[in-house]
PDB file of N, CA and C in Angstrom:
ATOM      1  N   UNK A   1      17.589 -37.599  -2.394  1.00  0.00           N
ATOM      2  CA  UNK A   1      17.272 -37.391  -0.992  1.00  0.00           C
ATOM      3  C   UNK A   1      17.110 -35.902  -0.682  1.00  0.00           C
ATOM      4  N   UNK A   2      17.783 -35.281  -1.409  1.00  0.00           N
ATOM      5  CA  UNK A   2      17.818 -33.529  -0.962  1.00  0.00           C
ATOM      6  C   UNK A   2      16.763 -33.219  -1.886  1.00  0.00           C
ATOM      7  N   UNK A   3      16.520 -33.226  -2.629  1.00  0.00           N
ATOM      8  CA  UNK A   3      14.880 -33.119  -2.976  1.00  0.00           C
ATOM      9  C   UNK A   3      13.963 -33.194  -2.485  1.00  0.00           C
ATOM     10  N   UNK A   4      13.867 -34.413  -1.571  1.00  0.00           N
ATOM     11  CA  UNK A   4      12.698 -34.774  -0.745  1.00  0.00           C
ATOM     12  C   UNK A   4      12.851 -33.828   0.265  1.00  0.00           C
ATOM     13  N   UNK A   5      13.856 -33.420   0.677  1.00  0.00           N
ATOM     14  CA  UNK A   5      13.838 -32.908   2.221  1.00  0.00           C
ATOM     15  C   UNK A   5      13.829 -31.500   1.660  1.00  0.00           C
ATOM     16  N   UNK A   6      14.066 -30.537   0.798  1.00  0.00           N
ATOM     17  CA  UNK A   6      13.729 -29.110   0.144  1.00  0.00           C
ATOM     18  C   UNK A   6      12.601 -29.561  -0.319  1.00  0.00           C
ATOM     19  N   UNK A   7      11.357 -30.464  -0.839  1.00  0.00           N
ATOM     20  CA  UNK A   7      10.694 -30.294  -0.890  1.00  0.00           C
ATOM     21  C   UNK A   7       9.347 -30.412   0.510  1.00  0.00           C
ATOM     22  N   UNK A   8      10.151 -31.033   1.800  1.00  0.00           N
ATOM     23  CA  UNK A   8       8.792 -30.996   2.676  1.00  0.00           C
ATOM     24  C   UNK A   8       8.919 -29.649   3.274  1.00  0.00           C
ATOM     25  N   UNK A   9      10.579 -28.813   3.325  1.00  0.00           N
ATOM     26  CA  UNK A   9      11.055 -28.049   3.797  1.00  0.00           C
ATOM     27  C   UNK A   9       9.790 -26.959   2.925  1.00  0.00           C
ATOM     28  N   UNK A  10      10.131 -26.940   1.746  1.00  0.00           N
ATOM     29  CA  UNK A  10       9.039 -26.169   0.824  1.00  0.00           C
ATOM     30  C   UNK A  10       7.593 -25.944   1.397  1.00  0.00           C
ATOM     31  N   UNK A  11       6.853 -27.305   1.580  1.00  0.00           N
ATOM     32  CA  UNK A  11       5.620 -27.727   1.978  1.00  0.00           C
ATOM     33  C   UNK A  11       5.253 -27.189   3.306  1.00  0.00           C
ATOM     34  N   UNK A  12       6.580 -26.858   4.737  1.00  0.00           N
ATOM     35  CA  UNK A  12       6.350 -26.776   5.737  1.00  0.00           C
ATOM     36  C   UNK A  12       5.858 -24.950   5.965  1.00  0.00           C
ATOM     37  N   UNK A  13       7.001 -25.035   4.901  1.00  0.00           N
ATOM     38  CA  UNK A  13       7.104 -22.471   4.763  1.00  0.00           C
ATOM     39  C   UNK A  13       5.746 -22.734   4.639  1.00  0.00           C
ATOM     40  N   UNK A  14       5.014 -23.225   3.387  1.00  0.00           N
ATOM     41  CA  UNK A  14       3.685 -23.218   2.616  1.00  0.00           C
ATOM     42  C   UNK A  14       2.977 -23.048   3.646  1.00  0.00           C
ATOM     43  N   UNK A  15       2.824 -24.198   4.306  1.00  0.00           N
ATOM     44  CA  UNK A  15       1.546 -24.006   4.947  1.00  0.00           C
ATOM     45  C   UNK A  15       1.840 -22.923   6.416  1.00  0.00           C
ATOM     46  N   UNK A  16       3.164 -22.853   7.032  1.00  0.00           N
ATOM     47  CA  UNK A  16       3.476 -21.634   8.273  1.00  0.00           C
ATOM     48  C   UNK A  16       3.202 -20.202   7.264  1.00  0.00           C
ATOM     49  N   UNK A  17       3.327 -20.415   6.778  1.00  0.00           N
ATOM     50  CA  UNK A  17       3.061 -18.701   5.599  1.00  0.00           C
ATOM     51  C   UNK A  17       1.115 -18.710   5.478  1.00  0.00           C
ATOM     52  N   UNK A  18       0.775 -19.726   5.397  1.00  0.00           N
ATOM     53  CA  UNK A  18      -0.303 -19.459   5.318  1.00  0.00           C
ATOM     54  C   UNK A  18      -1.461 -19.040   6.278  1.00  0.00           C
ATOM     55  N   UNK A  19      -0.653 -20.248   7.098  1.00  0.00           N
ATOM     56  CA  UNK A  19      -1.277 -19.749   8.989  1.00  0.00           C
ATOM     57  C   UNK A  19      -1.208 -18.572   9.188  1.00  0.00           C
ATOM     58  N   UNK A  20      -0.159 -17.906   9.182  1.00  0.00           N
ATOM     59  CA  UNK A  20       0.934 -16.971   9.618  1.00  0.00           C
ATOM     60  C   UNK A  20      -0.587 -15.553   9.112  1.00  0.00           C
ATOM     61  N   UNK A  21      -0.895 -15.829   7.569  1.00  0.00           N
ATOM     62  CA  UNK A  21      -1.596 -14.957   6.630  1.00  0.00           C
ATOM     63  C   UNK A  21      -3.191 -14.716   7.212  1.00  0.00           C
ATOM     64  N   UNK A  22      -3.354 -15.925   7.632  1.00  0.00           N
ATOM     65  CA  UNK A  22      -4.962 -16.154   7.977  1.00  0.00           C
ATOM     66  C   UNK A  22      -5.321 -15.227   9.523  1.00  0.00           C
ATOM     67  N   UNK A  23      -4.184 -15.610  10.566  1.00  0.00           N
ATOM     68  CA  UNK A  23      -3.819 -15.024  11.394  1.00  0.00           C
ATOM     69  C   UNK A  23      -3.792 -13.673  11.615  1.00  0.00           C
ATOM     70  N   UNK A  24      -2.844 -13.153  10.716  1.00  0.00           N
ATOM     71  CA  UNK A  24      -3.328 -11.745  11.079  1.00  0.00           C
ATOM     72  C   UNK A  24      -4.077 -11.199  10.135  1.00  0.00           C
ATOM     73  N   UNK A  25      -4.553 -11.734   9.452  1.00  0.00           N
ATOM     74  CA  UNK A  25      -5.978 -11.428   8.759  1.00  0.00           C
ATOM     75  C   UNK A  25      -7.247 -11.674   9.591  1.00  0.00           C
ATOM     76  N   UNK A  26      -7.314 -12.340  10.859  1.00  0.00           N
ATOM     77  CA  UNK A  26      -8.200 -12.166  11.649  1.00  0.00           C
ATOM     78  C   UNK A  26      -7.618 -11.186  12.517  1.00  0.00           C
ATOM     79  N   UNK A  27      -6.557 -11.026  13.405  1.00  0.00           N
ATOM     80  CA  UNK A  27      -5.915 -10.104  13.991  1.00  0.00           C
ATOM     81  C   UNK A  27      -6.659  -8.671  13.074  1.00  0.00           C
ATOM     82  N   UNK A  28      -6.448  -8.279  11.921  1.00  0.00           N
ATOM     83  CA  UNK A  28      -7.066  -7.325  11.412  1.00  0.00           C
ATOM     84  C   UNK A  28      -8.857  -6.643  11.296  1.00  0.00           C
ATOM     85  N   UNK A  29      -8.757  -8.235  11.484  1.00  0.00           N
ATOM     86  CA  UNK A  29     -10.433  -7.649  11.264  1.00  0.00           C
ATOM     87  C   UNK A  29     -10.761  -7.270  12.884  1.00  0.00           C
ATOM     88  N   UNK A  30     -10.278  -7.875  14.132  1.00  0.00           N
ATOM     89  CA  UNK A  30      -9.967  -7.705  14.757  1.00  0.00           C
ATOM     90  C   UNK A  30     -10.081  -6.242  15.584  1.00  0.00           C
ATOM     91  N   UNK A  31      -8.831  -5.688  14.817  1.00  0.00           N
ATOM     92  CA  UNK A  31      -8.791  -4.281  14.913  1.00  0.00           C
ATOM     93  C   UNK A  31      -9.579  -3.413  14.274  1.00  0.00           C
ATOM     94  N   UNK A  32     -10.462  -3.855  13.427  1.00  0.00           N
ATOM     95  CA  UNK A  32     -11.305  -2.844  12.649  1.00  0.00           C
ATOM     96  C   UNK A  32     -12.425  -3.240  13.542  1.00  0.00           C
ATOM     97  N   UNK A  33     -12.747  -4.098  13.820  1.00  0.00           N
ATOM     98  CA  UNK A  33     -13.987  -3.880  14.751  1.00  0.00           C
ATOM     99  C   UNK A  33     -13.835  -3.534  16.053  1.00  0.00           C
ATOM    100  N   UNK A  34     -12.871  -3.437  17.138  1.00  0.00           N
ATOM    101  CA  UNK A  34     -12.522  -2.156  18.051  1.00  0.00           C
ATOM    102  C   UNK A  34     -12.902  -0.866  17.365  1.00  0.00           C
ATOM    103  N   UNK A  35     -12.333  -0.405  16.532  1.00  0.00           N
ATOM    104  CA  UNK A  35     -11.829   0.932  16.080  1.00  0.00           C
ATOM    105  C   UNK A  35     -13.059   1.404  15.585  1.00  0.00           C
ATOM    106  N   UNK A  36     -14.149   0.849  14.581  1.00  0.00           N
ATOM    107  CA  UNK A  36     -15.399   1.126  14.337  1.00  0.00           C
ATOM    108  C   UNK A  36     -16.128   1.961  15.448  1.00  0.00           C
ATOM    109  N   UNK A  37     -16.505   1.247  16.702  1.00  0.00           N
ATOM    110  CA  UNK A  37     -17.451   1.673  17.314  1.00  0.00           C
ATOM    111  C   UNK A  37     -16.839   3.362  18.109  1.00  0.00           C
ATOM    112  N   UNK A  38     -15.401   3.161  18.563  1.00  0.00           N
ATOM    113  CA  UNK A  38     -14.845   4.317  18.621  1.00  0.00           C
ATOM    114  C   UNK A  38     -15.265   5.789  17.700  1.00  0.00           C
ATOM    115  N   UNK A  39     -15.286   5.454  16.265  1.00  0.00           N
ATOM    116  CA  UNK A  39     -15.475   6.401  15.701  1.00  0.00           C
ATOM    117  C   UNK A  39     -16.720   7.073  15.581  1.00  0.00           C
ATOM    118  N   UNK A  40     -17.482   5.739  15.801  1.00  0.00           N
ATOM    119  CA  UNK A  40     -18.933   6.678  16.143  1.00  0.00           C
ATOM    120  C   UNK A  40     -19.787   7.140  16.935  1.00  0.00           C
ATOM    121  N   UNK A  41     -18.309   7.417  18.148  1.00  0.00           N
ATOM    122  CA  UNK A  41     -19.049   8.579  19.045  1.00  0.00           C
ATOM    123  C   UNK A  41     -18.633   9.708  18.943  1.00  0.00           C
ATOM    124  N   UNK A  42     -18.534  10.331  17.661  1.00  0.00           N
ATOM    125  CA  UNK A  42     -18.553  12.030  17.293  1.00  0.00           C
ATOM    126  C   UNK A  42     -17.111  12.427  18.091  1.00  0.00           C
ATOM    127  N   UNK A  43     -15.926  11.495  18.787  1.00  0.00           N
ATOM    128  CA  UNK A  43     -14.771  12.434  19.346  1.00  0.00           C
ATOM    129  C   UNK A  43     -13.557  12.810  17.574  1.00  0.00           C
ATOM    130  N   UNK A  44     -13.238  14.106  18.063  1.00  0.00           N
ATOM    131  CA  UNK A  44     -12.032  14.080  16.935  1.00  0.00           C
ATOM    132  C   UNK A  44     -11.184  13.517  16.966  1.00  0.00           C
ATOM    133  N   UNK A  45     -10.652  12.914  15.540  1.00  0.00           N
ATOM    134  CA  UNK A  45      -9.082  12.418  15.741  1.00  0.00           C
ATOM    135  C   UNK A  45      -8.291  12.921  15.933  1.00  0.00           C
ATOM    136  N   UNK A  46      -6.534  12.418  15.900  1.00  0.00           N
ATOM    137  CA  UNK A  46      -6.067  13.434  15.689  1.00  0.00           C
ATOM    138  C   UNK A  46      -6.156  14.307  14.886  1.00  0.00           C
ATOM    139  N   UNK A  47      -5.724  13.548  13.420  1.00  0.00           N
ATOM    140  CA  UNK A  47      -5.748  14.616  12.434  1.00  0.00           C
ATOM    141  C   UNK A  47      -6.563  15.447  12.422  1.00  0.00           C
ATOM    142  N   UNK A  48      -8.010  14.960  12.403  1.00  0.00           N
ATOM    143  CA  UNK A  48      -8.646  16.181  12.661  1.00  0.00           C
ATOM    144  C   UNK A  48      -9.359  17.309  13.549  1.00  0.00           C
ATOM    145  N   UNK A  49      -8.155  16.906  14.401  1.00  0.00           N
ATOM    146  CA  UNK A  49      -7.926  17.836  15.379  1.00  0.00           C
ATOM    147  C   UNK A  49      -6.836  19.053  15.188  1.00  0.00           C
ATOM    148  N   UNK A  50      -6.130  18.344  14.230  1.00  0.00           N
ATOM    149  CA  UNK A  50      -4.816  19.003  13.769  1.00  0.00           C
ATOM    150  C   UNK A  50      -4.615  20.353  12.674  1.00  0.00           C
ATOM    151  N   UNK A  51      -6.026  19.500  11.537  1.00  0.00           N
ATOM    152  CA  UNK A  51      -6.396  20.392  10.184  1.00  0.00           C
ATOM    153  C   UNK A  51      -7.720  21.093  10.811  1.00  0.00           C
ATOM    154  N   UNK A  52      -8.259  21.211  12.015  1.00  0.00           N
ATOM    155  CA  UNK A  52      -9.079  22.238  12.625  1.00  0.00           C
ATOM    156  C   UNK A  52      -8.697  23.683  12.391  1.00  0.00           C
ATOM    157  N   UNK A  53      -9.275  24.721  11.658  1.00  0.00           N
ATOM    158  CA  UNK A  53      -9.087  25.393  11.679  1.00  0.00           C
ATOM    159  C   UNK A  53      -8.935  26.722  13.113  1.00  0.00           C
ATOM    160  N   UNK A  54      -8.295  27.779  13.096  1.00  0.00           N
ATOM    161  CA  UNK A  54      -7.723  28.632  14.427  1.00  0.00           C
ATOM    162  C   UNK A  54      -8.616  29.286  14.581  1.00  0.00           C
ATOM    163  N   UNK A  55      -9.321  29.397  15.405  1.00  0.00           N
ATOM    164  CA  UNK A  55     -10.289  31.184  15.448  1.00  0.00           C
ATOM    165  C   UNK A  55      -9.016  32.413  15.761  1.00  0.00           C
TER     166      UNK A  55
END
């Protein structure tokens, strides 16, 4: 009996781990396509705002 029930217990992580994966793997792409169009309007980042050299 405890087999069966560690194994749906097993089966249930499986597939919430997988959701869980797909999820913010769209969440990610997500954020890369915000962040894209940002960059290509010529503003500096920080950093390189930071490694700008001083006059």
């Amino acid at each position: 009996m405890t087999d069966v029930k560690s194994q749906q217990k097993a089966d249930r992580l499986k597939a919430a781990l997988k959701e869980n994966l797909k999820r913010r793997k769209a969440q990610a792409r997500g954020r890369q396509a915000v962040k894209t169009p940002g960059n290509e309007s010529g503003s500096l980042s920080v950093s390189a705002e930071r490694d700008k050299p001083s006059d």
